[in-house]
Structure formats: structure tokens, C-alpha cells
C-alpha atoms as a PDB file:
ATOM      1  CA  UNK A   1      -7.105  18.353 -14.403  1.00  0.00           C
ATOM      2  CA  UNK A   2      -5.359  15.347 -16.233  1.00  0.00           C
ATOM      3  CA  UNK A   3      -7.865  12.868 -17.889  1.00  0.00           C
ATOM      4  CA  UNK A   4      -7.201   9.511 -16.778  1.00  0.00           C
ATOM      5  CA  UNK A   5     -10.437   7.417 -17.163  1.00  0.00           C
ATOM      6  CA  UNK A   6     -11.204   6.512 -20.559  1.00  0.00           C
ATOM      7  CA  UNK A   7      -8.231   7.681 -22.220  1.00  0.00           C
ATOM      8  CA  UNK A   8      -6.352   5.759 -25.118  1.00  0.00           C
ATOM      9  CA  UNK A   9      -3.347   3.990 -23.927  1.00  0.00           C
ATOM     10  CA  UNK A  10      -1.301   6.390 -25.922  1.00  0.00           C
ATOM     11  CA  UNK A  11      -2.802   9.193 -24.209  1.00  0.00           C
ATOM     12  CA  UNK A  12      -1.795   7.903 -20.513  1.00  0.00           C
ATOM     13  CA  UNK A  13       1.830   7.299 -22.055  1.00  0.00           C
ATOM     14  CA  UNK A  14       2.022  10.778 -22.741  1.00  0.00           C
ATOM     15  CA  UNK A  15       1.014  11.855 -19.116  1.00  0.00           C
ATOM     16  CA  UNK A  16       3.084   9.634 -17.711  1.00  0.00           C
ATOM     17  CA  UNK A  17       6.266  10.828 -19.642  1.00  0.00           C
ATOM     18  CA  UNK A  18       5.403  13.761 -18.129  1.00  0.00           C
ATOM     19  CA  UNK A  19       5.808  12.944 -14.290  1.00  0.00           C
ATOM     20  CA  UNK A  20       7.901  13.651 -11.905  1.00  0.00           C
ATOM     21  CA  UNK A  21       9.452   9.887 -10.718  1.00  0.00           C
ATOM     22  CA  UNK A  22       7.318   7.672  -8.498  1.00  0.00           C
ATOM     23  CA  UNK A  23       7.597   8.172  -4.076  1.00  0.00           C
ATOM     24  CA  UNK A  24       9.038   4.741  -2.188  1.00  0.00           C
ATOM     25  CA  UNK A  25       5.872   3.600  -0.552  1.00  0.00           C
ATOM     26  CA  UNK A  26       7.207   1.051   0.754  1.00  0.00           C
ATOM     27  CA  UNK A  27      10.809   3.098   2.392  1.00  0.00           C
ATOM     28  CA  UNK A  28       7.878   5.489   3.783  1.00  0.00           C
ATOM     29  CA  UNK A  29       6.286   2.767   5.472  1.00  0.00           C
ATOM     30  CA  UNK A  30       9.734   1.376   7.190  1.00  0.00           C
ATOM     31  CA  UNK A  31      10.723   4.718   8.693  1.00  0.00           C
ATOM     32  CA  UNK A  32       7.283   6.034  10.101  1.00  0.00           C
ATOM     33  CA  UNK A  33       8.387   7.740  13.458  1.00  0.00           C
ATOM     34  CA  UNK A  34       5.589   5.508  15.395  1.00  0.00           C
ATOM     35  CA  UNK A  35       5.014   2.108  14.310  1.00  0.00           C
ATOM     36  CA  UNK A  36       2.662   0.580  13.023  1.00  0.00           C
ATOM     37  CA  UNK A  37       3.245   2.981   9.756  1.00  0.00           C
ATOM     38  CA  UNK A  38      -0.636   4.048   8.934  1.00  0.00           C
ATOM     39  CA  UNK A  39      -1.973   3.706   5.258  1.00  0.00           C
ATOM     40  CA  UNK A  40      -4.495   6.082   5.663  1.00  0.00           C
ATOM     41  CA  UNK A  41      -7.757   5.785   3.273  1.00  0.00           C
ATOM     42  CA  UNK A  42      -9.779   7.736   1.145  1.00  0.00           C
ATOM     43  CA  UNK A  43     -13.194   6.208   0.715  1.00  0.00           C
ATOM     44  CA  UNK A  44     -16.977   7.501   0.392  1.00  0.00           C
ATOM     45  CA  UNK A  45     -18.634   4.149   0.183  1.00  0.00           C
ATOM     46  CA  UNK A  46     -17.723   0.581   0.438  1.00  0.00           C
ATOM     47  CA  UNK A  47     -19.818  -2.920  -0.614  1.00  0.00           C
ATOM     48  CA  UNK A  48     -20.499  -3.863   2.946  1.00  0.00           C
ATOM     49  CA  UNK A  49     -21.186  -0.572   4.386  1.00  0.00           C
ATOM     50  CA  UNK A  50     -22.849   1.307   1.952  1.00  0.00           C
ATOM     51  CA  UNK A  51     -21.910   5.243   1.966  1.00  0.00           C
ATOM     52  CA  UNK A  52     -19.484   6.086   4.624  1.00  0.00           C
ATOM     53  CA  UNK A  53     -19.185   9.731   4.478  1.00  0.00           C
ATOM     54  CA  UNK A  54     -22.136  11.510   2.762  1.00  0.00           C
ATOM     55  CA  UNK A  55     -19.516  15.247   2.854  1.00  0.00           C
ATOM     56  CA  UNK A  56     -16.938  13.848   1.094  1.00  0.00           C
ATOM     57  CA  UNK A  57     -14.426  16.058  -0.146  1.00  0.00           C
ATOM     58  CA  UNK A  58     -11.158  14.091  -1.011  1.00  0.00           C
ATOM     59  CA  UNK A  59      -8.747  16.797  -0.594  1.00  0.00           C
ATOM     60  CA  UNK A  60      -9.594  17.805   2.746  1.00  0.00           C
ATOM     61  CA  UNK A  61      -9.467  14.582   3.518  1.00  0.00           C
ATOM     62  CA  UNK A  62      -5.858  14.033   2.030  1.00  0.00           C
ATOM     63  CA  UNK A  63      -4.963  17.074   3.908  1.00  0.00           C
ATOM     64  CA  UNK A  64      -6.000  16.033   7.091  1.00  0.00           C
ATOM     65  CA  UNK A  65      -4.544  12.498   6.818  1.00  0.00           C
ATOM     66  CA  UNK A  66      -1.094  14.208   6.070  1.00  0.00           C
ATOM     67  CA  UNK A  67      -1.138  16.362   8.861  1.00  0.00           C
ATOM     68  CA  UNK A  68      -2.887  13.630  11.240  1.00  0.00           C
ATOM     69  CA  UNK A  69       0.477  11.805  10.536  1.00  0.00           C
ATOM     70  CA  UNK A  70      -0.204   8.918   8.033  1.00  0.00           C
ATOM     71  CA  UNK A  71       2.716   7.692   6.097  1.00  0.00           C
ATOM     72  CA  UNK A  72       0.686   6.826   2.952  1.00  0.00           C
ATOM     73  CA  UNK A  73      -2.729   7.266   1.646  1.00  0.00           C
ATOM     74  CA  UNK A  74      -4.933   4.886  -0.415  1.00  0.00           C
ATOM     75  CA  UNK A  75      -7.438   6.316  -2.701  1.00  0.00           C
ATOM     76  CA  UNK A  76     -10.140   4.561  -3.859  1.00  0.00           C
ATOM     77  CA  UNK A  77     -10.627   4.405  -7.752  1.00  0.00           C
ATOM     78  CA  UNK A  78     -13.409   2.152  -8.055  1.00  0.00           C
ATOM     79  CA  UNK A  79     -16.736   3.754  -8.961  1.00  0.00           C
ATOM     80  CA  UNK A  80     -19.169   0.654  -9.111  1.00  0.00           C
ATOM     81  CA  UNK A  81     -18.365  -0.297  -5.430  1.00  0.00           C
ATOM     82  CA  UNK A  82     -16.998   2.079  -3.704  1.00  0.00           C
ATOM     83  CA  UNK A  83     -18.276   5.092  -5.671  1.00  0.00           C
ATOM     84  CA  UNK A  84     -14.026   6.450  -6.067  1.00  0.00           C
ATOM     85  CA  UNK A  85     -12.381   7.423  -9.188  1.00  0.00           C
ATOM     86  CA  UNK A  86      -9.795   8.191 -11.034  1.00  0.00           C
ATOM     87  CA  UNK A  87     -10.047  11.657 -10.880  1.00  0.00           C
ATOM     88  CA  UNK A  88     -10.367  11.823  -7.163  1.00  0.00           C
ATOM     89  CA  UNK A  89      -7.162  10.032  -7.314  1.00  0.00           C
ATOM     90  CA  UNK A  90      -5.346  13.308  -9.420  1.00  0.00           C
ATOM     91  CA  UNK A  91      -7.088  15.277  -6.856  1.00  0.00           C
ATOM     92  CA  UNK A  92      -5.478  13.854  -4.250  1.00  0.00           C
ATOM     93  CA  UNK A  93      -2.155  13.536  -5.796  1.00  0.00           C
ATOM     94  CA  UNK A  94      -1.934  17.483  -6.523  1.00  0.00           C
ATOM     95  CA  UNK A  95      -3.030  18.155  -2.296  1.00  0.00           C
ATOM     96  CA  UNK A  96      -0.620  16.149  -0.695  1.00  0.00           C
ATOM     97  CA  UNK A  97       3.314  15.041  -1.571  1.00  0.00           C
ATOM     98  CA  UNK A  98       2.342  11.463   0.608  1.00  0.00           C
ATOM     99  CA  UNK A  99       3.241   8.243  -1.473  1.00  0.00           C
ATOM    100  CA  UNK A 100      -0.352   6.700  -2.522  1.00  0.00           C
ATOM    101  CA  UNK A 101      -1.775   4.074  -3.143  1.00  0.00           C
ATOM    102  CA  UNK A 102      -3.923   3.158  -6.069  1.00  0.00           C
ATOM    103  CA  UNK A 103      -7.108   0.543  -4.552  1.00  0.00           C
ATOM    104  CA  UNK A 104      -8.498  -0.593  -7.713  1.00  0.00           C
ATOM    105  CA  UNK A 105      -9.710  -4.185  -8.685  1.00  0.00           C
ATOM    106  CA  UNK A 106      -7.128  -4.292 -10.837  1.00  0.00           C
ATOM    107  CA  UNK A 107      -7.160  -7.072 -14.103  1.00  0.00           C
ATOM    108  CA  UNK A 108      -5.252  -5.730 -16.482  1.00  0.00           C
ATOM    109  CA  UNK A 109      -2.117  -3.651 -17.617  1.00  0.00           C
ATOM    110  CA  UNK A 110      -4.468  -0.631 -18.904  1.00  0.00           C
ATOM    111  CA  UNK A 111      -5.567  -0.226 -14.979  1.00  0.00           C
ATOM    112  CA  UNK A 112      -1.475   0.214 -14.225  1.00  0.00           C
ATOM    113  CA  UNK A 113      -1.417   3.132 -16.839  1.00  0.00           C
ATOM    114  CA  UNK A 114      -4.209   4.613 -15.831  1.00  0.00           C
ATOM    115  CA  UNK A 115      -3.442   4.403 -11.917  1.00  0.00           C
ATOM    116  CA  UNK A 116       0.386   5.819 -12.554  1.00  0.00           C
ATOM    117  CA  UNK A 117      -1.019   8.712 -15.248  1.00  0.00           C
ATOM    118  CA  UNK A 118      -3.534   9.632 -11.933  1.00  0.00           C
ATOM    119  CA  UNK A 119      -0.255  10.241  -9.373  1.00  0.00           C
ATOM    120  CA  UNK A 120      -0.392   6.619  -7.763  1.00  0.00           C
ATOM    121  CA  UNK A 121       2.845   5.580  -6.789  1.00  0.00           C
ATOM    122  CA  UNK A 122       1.720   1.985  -5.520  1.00  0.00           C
ATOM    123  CA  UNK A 123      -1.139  -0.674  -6.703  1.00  0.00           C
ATOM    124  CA  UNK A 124      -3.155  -3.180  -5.258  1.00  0.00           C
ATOM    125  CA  UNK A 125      -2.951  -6.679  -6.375  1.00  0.00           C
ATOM    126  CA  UNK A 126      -5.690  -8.971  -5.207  1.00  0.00           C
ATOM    127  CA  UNK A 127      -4.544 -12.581  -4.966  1.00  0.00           C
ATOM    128  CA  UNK A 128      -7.829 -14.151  -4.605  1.00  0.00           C
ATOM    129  CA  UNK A 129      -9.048 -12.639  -8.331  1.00  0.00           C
ATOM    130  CA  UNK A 130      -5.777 -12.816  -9.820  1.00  0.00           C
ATOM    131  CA  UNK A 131      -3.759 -16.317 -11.402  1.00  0.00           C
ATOM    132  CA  UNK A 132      -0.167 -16.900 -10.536  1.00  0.00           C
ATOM    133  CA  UNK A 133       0.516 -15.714 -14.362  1.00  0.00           C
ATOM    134  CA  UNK A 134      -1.625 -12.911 -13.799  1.00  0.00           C
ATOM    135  CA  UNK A 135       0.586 -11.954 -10.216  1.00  0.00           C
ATOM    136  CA  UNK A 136       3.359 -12.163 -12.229  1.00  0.00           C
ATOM    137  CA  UNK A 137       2.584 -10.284 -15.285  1.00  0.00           C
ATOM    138  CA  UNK A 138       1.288  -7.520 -13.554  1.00  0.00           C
ATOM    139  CA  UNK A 139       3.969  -7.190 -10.873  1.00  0.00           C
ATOM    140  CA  UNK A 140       6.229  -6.600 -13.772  1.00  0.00           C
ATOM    141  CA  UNK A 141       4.452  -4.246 -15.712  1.00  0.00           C
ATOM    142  CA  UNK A 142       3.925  -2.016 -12.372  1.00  0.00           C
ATOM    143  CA  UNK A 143       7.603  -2.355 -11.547  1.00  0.00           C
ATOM    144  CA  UNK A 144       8.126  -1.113 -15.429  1.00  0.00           C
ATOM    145  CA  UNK A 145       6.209   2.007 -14.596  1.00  0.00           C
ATOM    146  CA  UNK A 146       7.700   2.943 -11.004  1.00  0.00           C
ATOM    147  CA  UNK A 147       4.805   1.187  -9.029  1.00  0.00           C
ATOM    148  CA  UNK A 148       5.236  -0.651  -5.833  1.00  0.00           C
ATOM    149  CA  UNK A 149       3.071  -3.544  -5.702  1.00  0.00           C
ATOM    150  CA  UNK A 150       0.627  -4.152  -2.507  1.00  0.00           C
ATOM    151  CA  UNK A 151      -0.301  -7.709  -2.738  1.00  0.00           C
ATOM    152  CA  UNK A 152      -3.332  -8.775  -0.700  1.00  0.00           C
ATOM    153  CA  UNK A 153      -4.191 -11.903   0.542  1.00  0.00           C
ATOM    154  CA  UNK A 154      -7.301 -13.343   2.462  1.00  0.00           C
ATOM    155  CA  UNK A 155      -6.272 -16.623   3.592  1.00  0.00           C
ATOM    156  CA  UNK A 156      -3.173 -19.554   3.882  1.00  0.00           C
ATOM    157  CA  UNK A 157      -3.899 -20.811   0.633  1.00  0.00           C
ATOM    158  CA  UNK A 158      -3.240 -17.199  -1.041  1.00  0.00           C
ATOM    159  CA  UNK A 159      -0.833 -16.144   1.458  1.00  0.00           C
ATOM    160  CA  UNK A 160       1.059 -19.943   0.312  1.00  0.00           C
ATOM    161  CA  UNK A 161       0.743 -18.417  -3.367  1.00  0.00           C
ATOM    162  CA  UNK A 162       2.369 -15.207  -2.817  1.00  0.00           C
ATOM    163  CA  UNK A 163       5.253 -16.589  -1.290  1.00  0.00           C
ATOM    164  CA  UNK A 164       5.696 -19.508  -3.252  1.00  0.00           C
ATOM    165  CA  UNK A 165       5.714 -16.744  -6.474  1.00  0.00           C
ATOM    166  CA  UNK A 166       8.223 -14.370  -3.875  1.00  0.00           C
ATOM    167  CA  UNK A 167       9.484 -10.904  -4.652  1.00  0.00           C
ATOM    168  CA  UNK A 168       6.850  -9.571  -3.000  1.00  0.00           C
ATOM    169  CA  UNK A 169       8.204  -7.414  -0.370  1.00  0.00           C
ATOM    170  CA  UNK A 170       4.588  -5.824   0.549  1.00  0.00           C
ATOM    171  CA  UNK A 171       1.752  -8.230   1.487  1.00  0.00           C
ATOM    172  CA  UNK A 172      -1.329  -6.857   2.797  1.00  0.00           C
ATOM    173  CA  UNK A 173      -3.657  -9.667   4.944  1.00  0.00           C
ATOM    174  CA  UNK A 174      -7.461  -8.474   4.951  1.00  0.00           C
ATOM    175  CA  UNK A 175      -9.125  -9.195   7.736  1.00  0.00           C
ATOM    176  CA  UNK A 176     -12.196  -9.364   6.187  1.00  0.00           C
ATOM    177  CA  UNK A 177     -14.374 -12.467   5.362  1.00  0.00           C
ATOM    178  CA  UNK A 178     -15.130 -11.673   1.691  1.00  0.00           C
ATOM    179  CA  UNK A 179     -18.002 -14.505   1.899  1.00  0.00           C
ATOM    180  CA  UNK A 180     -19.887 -13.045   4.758  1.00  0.00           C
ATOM    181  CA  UNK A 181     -17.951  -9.432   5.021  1.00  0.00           C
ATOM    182  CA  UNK A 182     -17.237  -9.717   9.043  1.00  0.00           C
ATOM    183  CA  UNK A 183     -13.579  -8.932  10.523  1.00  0.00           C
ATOM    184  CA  UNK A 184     -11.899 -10.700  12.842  1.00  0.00           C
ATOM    185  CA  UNK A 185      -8.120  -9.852  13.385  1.00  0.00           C
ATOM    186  CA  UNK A 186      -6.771 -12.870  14.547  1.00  0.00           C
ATOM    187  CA  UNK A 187      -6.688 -13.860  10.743  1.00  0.00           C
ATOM    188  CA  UNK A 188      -3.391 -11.647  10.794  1.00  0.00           C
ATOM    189  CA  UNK A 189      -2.427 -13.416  13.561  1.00  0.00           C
ATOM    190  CA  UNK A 190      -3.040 -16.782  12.448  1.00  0.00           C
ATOM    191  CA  UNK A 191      -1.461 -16.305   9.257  1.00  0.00           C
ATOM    192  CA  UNK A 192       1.952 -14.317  10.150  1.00  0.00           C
ATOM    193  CA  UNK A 193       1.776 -16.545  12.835  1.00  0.00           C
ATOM    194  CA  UNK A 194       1.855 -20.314  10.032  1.00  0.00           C
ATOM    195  CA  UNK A 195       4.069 -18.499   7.895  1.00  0.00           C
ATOM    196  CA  UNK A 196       6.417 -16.550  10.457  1.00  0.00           C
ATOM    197  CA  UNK A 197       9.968 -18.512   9.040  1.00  0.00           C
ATOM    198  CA  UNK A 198       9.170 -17.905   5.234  1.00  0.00           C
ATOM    199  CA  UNK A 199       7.726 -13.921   6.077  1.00  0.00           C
ATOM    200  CA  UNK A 200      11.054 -13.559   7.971  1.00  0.00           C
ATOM    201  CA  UNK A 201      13.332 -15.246   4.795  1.00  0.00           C
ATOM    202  CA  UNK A 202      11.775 -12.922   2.411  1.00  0.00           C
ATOM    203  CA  UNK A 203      12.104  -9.834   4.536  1.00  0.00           C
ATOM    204  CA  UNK A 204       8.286  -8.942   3.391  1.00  0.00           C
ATOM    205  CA  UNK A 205       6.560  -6.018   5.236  1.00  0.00           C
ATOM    206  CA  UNK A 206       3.148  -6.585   6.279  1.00  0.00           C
ATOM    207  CA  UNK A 207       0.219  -4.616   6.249  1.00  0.00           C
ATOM    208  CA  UNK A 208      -2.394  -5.510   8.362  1.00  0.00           C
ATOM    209  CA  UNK A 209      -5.788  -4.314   6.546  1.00  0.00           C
ATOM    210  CA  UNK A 210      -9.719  -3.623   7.708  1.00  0.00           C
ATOM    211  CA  UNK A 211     -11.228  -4.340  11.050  1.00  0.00           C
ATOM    212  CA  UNK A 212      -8.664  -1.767  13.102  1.00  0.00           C
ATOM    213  CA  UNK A 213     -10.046   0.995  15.354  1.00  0.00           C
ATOM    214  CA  UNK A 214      -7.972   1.705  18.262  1.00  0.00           C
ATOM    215  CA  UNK A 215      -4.633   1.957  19.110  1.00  0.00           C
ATOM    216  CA  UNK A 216      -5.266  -1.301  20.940  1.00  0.00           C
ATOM    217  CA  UNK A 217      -6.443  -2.745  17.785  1.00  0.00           C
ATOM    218  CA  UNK A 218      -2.528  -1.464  15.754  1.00  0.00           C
ATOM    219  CA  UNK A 219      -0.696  -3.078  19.310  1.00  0.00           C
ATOM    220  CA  UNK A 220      -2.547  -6.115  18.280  1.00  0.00           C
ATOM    221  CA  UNK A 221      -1.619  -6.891  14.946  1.00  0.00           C
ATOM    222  CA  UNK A 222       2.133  -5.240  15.412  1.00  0.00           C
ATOM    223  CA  UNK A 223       2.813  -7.753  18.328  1.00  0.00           C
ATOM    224  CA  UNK A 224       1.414 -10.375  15.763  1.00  0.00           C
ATOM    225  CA  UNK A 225       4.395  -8.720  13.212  1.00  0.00           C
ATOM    226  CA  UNK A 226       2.676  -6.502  10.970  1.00  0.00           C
ATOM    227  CA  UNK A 227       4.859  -3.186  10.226  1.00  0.00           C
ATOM    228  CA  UNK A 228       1.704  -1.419   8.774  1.00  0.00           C
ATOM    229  CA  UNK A 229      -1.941  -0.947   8.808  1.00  0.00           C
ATOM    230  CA  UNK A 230      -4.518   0.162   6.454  1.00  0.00           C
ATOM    231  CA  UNK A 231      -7.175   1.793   8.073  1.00  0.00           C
ATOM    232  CA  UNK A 232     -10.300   3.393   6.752  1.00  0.00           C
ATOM    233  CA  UNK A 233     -13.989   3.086   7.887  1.00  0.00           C
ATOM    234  CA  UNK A 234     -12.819   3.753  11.584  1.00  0.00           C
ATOM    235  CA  UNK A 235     -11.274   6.936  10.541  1.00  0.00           C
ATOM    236  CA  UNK A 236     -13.840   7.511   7.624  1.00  0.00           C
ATOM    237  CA  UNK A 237     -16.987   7.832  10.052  1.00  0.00           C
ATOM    238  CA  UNK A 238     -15.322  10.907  12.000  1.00  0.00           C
ATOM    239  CA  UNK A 239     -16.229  14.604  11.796  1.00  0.00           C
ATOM    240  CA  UNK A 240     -12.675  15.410  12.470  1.00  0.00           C
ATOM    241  CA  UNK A 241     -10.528  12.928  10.415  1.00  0.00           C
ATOM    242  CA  UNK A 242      -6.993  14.749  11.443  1.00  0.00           C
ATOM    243  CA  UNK A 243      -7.860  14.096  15.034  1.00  0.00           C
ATOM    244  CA  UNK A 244      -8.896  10.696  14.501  1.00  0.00           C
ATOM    245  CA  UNK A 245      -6.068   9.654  13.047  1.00  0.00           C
ATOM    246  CA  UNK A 246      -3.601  11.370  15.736  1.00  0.00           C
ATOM    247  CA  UNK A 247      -5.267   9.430  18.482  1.00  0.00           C
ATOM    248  CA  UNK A 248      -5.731   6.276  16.835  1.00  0.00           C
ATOM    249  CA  UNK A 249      -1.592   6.449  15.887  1.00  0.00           C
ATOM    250  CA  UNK A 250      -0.700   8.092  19.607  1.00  0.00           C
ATOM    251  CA  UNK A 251      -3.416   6.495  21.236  1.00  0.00           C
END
């Protein structure tokens, strides 16, 4: 298994020559047979939650997701809050041929490296701990290594940021709270709903993230104009993940 955590810069450069090319995440989204596209997650534990899924073997998981239908995955690399990894991230790339996702708090270039030496073919850029400079900087060194670039806001003021900066053609709205943790969906509504002219000049896809668990819940947020969810908990705290995720896409 390649080493990805903890290895010298020079190291990851090496792995990374050694890759096949990056998957589109983002064309994979656009032509899912059923829309919303699902970005299926892989997560064991999460900072309002707890642990999710005491049995939690990431591959099974992967290989459920992929034949459940998802479009993508998202794989959890964060150990101190979500108890992920890198590694589970290589374990999951060598299972399933799905673009994924890298969901790291990601602050610097290093992270980038070490996401695209794991298999990730996309990151996860968190407005609300990241500068302008920072958006930018970043954005650039992911596109310099094959990485699409989720971009994930929380609120107007973030969501005014992103598009002021533009070339962003993936934005992710959480409907979390990060103060007090709850959900409420209407915050994709509310937002795509302010922004709707400048969303529609940049031709941005939307992904409409946490606080989805029924195919109610993905009619909700597409009517409101997102083209994707991320889902994860709901599907997370099933015995049979593969099912779960057919019904929650077929409903």
C-alpha cells in the first residue's frame, strides 16, 4: 500500500508521477442517469455525531456505494475529527474506479500532494477557514495536479466570496450550522435562491451537502437548483449501505 501520510514532499512527487491521470468529478456529476448526481460518503465518525459506524470497513463500503449507484465518493481523511485517513483513502481508490473526493481540512499545498498521491481526484476547499489568497492559491495548485476543486460555503457572505473570486464551477452549500451543528435545508434554498442570476452566469454546479435523508429531501434541494448532493450520516447509519443508497436515489 502507497504511503501517503507523513511522507516528504519528494516522496508524494514520485507517487504521483506514477498515476494514471485524474477522473472528471465534476463531468461524472453532470451526466448521472437520475438527478440529483449522489456524492456518496465514506465516514466512521464525525464532530457532531460521534462514531457513526462502529464495523467500518471502507472498501465494502466503496463497493456498495458503486453498485448502489453513486456518481462519486468522498472519503474522509481527517483522523482528529472524523477518525479517516489517508490510507483509507488508497484503500478506497484501489476498490472502486468512481471519481473521489478528498474531505480534508485542507490549509496548505502539502495536503494537495498528499490527497492526489492517495487516488483523490477532487478536494475540498472550505471557504469559511480559508482567505481569498488562500482560495486562490490553492485552487491553482490543485488544478496543477489534476484536482477538481469542491468549494464549500456556509452562508451569503462566503457564498458572495466565492463568486466574487469565480472559476469555481463546483460549490458545495452545507447545510449545517457550524456554531450550533443543526441542519436546516432551506439554507440551500435561501442561498441559490439570493444568488440565482450570478450561479446561472457562472454556469457553477451545486452540491447540496448534510441534512438529506430521503428522496423527498434530494426533490427538495434539486427544485431549489442543486445538480448534486453529498450525503453521508443518512446512508452511514444503515446495515445495508447498497440498499440505502438505491432507495434514497430511486426513492
Amino acid at each position: 500500500m502507497r504511503r501517503v501520510s507523513g511522507s516528504p514532499l519528494e516522496n508524494l512527487k514520485r507517487q504521483i508521477d506514477e498515476l494514471p491521470p485524474t477522473r472528471d468529478f465534476i463531468a461524472a456529476l453532470r451526466s448521472a442517469p437520475v438527478l440529483p448526481a449522489v456524492i456518496a460518503e465514506v465516514k466512521k465518525a464525525s464532530p457532531s455525531k460521534g462514531v457513526i459506524r462502529e464495523n467500518f470497513d471502507p472498501v465494502a463500503i466503496a463497493r456498495a456505494y458503486a453498485a448502489g449507484g453513486a456518481s462519486c465518493l468522498s472519503v474522509l481523511t481527517d483522523k482528529t475529527f472524523f477518525q479517516g485517513g489517508f490510507d483509507v483513502l488508497v484503500e478506497v481508490r484501489q476498490a472502486v474506479d468512481l471519481p473521489l473526493l478528498c474531505k480534508e481540512f485542507v490549509l496548505s499545498p502539502y495536503q494537495l500532494f498528499q490527497a492526489r498521491a492517495a487516488g483523490a481526484d477532487a478536494v475540498l476547499l472550505i471557504a469559511a477557514i480559508l482567505t481569498d489568497q488562500d482560495l486562490r492559491y490553492l485552487r491553482k495548485a490543485a488544478a496543477s495536479l489534476g484536482l477538481d476543486v469542491l468549494v464549500e460555503v456556509h452562508d451569503a457572505g462566503e457564498l458572495e466570496r466565492v463568486l466574487t473570486l469565480g472559476e469555481f464551477p463546483l460549490i458545495g452549500i452545507n447545510n449545517r450550522d457550524l456554531t450550533s451543528f443543526e441542519t436546516d435545508l432551506t439554507t440551500t434554498e435561501r442561498l441559490t435562491e439570493d444568488f440565482r442570476p450570478r450561479l446561472q452566469q457562472q454556469q457553477a454546479l451545486l452540491v447540496s451537502e448534510s441534512g438529506l435523508f430521503s428522496r423527498s429531501d434530494l426533490d427538495r434541494v434539486q427544485a431549489a437548483g442543486a445538480g448534486a448532493v453529498l450525503v453521508g450520516e443518512a446512508l452511514m447509519r444503515q446495515q445495508d449501505v447498497q440498499m440505502a443508497l438505491t432507495t434514497l436515489i430511486g426513492g
